[in-house]
C-alpha atoms as a PDB file:
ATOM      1  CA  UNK A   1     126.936  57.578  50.141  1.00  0.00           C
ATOM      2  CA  UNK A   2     123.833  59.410  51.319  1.00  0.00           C
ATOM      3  CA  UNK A   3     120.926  59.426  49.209  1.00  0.00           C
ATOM      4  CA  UNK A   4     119.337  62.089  47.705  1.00  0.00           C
ATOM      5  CA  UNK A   5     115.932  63.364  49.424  1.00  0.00           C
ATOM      6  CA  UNK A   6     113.735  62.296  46.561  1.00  0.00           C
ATOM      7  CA  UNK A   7     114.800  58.787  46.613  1.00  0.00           C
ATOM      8  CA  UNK A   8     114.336  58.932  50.025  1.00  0.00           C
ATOM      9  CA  UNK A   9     110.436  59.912  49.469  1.00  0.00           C
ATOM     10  CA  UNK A  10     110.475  57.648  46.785  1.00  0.00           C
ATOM     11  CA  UNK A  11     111.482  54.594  48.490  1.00  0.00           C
ATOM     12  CA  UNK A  12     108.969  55.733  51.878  1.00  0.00           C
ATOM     13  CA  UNK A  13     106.278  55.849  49.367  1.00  0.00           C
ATOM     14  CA  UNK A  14     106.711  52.615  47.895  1.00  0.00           C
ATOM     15  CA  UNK A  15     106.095  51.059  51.379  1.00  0.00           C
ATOM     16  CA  UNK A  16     103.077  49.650  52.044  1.00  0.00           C
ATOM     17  CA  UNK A  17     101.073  49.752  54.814  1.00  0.00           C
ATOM     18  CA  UNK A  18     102.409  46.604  56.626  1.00  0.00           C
ATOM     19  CA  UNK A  19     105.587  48.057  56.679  1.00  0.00           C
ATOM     20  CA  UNK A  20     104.756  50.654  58.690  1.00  0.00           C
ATOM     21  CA  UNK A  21     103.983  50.400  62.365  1.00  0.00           C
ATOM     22  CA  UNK A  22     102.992  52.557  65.121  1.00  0.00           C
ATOM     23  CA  UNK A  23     105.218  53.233  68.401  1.00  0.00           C
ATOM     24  CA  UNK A  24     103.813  54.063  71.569  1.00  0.00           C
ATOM     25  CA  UNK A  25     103.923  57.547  72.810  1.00  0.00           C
ATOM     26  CA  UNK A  26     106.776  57.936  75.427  1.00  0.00           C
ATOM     27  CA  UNK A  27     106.510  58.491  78.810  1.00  0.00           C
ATOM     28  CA  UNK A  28     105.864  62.158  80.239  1.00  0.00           C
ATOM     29  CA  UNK A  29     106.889  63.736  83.139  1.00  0.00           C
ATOM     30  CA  UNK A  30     104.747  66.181  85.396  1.00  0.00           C
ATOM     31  CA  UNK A  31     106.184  68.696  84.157  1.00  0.00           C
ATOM     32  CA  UNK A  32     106.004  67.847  79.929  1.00  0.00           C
ATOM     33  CA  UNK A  33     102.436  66.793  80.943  1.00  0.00           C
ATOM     34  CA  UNK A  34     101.442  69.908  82.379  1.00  0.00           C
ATOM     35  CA  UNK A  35     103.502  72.267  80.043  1.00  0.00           C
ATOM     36  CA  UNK A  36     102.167  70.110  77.087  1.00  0.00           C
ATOM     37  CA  UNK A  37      98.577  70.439  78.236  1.00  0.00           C
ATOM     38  CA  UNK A  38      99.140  74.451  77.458  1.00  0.00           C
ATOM     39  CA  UNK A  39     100.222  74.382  74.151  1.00  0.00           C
ATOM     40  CA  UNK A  40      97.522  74.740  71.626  1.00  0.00           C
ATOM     41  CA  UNK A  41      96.451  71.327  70.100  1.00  0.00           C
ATOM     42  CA  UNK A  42      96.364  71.593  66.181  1.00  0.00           C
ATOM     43  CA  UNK A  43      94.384  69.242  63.614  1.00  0.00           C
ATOM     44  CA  UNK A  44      96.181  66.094  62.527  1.00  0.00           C
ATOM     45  CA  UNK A  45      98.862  66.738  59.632  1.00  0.00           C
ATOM     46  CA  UNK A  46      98.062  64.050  57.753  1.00  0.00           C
ATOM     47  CA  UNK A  47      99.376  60.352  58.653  1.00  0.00           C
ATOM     48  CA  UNK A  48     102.358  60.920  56.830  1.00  0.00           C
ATOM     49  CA  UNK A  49     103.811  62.875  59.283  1.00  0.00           C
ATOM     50  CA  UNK A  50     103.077  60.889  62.000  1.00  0.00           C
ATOM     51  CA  UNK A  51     105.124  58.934  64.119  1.00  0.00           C
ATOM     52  CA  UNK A  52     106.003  55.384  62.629  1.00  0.00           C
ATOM     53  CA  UNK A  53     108.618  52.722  62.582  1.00  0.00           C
ATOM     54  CA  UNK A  54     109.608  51.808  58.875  1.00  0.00           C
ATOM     55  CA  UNK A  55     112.273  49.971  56.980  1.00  0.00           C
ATOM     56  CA  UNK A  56     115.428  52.093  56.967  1.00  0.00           C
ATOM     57  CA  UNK A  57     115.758  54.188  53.682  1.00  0.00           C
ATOM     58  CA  UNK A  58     118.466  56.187  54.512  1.00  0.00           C
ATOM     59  CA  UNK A  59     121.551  53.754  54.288  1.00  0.00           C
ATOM     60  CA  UNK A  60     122.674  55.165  57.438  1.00  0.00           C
ATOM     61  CA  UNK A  61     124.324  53.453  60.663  1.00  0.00           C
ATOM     62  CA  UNK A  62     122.195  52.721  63.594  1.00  0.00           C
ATOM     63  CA  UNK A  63     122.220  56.086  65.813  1.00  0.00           C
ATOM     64  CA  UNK A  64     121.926  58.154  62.880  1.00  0.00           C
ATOM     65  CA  UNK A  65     119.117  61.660  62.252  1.00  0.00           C
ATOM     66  CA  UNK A  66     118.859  62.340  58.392  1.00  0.00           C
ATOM     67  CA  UNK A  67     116.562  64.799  57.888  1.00  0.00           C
ATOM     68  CA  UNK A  68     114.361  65.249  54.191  1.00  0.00           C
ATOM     69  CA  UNK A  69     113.865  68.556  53.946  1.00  0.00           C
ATOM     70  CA  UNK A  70     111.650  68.457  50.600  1.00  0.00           C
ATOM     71  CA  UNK A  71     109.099  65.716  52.034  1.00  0.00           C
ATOM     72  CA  UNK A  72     109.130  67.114  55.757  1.00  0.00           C
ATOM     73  CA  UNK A  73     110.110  63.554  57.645  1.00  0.00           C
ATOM     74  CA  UNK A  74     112.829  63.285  59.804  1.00  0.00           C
ATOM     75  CA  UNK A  75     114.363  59.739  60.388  1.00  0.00           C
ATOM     76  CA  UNK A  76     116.204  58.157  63.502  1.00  0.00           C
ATOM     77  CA  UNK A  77     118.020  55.155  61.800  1.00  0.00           C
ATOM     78  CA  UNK A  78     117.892  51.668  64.239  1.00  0.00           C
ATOM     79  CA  UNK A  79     119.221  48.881  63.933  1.00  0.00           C
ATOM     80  CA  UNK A  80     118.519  45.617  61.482  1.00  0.00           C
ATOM     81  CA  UNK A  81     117.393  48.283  58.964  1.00  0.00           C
ATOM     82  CA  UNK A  82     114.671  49.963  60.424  1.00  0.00           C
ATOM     83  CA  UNK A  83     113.931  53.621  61.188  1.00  0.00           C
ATOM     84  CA  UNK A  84     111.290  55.498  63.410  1.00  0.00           C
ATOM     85  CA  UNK A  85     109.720  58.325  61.092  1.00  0.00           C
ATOM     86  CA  UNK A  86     108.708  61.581  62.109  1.00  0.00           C
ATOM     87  CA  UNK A  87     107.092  64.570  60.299  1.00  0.00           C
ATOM     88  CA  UNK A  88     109.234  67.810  61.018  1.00  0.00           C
ATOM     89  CA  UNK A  89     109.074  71.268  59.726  1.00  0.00           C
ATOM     90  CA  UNK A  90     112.009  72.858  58.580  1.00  0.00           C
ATOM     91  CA  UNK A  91     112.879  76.367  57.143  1.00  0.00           C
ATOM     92  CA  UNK A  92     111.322  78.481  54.750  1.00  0.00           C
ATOM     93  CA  UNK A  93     112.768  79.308  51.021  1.00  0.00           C
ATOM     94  CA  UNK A  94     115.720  81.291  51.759  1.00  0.00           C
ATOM     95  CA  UNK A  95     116.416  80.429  55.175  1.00  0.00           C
ATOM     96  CA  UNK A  96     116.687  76.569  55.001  1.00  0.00           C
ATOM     97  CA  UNK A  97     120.188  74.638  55.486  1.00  0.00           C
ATOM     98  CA  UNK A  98     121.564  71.541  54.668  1.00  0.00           C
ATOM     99  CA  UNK A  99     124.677  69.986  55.534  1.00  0.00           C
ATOM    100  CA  UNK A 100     126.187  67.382  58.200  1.00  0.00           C
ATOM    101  CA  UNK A 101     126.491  68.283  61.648  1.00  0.00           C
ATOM    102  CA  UNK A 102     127.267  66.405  65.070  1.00  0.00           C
ATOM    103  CA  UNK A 103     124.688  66.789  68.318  1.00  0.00           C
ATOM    104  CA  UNK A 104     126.665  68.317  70.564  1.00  0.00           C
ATOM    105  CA  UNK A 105     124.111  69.020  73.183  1.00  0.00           C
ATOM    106  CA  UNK A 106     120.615  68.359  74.641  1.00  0.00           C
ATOM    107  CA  UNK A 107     118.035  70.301  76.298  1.00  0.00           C
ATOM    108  CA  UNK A 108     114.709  69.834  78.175  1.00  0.00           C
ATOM    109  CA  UNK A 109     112.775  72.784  77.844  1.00  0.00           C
ATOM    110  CA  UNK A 110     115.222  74.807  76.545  1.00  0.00           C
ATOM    111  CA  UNK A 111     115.482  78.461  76.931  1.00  0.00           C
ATOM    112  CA  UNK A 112     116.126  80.590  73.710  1.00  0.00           C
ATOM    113  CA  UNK A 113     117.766  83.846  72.578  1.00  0.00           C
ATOM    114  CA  UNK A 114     116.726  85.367  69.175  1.00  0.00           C
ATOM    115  CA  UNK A 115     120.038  84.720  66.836  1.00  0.00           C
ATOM    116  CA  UNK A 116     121.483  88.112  65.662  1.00  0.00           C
ATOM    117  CA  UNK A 117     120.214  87.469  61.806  1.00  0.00           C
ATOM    118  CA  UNK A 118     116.881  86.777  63.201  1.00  0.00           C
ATOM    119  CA  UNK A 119     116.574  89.742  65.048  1.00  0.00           C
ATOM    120  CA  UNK A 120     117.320  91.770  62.097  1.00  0.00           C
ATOM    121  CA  UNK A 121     114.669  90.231  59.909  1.00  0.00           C
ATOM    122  CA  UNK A 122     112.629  90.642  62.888  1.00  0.00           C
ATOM    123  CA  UNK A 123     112.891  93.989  65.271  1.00  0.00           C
ATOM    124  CA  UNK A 124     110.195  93.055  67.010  1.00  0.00           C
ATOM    125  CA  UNK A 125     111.690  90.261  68.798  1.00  0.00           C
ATOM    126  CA  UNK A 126     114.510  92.686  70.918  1.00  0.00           C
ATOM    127  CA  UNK A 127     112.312  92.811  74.143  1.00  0.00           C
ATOM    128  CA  UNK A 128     113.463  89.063  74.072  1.00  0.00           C
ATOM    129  CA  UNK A 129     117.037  89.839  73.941  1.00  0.00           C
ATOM    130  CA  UNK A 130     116.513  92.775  76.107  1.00  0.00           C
ATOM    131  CA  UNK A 131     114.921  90.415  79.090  1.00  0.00           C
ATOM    132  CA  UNK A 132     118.138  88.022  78.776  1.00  0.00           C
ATOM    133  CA  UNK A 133     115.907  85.288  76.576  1.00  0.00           C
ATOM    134  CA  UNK A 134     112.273  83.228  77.062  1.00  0.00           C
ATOM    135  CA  UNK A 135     112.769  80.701  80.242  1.00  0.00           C
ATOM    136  CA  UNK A 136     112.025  77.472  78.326  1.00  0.00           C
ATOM    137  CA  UNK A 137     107.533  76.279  78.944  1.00  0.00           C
ATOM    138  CA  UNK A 138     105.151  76.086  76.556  1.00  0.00           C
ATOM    139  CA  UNK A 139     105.410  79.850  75.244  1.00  0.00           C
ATOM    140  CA  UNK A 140     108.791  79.306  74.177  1.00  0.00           C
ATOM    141  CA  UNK A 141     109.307  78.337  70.035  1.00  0.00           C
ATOM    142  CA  UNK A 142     111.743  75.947  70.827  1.00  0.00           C
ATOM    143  CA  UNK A 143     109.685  73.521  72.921  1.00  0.00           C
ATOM    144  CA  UNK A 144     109.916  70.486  75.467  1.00  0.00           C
ATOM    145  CA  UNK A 145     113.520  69.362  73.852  1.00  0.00           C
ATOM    146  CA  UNK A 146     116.149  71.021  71.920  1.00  0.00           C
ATOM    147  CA  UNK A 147     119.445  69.352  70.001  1.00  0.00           C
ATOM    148  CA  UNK A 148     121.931  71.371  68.966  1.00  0.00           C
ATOM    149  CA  UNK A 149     124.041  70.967  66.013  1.00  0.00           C
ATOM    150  CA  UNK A 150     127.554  71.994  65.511  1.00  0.00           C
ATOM    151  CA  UNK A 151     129.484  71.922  62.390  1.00  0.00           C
ATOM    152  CA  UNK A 152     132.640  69.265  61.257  1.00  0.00           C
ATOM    153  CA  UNK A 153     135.067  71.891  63.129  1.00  0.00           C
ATOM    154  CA  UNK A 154     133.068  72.133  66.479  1.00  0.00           C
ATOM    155  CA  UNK A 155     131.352  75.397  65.638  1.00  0.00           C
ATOM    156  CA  UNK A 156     127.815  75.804  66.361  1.00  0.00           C
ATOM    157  CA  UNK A 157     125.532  76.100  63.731  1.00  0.00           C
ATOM    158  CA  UNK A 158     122.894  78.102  65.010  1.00  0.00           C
ATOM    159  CA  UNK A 159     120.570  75.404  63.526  1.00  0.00           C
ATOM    160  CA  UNK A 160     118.570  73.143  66.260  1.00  0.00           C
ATOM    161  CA  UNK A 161     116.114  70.118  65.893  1.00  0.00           C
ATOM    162  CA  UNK A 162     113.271  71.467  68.295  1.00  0.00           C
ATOM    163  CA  UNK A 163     110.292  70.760  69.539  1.00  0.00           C
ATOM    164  CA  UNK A 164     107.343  73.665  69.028  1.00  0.00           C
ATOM    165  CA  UNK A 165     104.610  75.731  70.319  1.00  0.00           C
ATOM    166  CA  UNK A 166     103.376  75.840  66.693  1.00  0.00           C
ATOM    167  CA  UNK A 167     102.248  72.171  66.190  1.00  0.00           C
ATOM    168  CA  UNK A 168     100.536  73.129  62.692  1.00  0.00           C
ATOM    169  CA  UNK A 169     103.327  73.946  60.736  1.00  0.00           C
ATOM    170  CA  UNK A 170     104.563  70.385  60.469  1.00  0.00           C
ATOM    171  CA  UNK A 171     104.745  69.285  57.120  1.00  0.00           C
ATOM    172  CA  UNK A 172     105.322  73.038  56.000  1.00  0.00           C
ATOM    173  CA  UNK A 173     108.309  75.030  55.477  1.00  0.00           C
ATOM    174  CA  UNK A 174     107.991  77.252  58.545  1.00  0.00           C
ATOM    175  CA  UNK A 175     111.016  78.244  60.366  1.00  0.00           C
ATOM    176  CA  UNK A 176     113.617  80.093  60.009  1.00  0.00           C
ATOM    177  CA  UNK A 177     115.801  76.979  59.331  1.00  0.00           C
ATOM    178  CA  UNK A 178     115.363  75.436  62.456  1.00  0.00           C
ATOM    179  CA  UNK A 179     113.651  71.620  62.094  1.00  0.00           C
ATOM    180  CA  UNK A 180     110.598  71.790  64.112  1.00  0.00           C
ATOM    181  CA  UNK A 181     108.799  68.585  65.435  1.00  0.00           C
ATOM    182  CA  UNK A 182     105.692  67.564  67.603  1.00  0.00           C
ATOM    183  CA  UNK A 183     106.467  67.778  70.963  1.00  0.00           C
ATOM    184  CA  UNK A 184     105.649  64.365  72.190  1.00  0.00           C
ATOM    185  CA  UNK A 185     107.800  63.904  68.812  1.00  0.00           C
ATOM    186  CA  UNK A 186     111.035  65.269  70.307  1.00  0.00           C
ATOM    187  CA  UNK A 187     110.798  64.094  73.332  1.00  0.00           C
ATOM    188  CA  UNK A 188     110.749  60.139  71.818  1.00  0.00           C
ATOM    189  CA  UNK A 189     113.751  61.416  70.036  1.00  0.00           C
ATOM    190  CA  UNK A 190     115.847  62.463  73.048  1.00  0.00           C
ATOM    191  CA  UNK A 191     115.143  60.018  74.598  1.00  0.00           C
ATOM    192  CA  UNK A 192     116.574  57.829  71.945  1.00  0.00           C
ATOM    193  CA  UNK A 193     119.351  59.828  70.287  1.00  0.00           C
ATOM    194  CA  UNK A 194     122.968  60.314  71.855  1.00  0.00           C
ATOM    195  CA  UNK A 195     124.813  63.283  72.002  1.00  0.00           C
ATOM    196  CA  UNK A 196     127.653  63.046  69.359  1.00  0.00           C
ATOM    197  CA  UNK A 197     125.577  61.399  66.885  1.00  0.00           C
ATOM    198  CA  UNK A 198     125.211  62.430  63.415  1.00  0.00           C
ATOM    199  CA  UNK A 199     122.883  64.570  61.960  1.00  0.00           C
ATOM    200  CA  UNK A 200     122.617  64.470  58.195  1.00  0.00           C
ATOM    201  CA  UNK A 201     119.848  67.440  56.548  1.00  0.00           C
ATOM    202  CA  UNK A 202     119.127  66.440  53.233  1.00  0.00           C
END
């Protein structure tokens, strides 16, 4: 049974600070160096929304992403009941979702086309879709990784976990339903999530 995102803050809260523990940044390439390097660094969130390993709260099976939208942590559920912990933004009022889906692919430096509802909240954005899409680099919204999320009958959702050019809306409701992370964030996910593992957005 999954847990409800408050217990989930709950129970993070009520671990002290021996249960949490720092993991090492992973290992760039030349080309996540140099692209990183480009994007504009932000101030520090707050610790809470930085990257930590902490006992598992999610009752989840190893392999597992459950996303809290109301707190702004994502979780990647390992094994003997642990759990790295990352601070995400997800989507404003109004354009958040929740639900279960299944990664069904992975990017590095994705590219990205404006989704029809998102150009029609915002016109602005057709020189996009009129250039065939932004060529994935550090001017792109969707970052150094993508995963995208498809639905319980193999339809896309639309919705991806992403890294960002934006690094200071983490810990805010930001996108446009998208869940945003660090950079150096999403690429320690990818490299430790699989595709056709279960994402669960609280």
């Amino acid at each position: 049974m999954i847990r409800r995102a408050g217990s989930i803050a709950v129970a993070a809260l009520m671990l002290a600070g021996c249960e949490y523990s720092s993991t090492p940044d992973p290992t760039l390439s030349a080309r996540d160096a140099e692209y990183i390097s480009m994007v504009p660094a932000a101030a520090s969130s707050g610790l809470n929304y930085e990257r930590y390993q902490v006992d598992d709260v999610t009752g989840q099976p190893p392999g597992t992403v459950v996303v809290d939208t109301h707190d702004s942590l994502l979780y990647f559920v390992l094994p003997n009941k642990k759990a790295i912990r990352y601070g995400v933004s997800t989507g404003k009022e109004a354009y958040g979702w929740t639900g279960k889906a299944t990664i069904k692919r992975m990017a590095e430096w994705p590219s990205w086309m404006p989704p029809a509802d998102m150009l029609k909240r915002w016109p602005h954005l057709k020189p996009v879709v009129d250039m065939g899409g932004l060529k994935g680099g550090p001017e792109n919204p969707l970052g150094a990784r993508a995963l995208y999320l498809y639905d319980e009958t193999g339809k896309d959702t639309l919705y991806r976990i992403h890294g960002t050019n934006e690094p200071e809306t983490i810990g805010h409701g930001a996108s446009s339903g998208c869940i945003r992370m660090r950079n150096i964030d999403v690429i320690d996910l990818y490299n430790r999530v699989k595709v056709g593992a279960t994402v669960i957005v609280l």
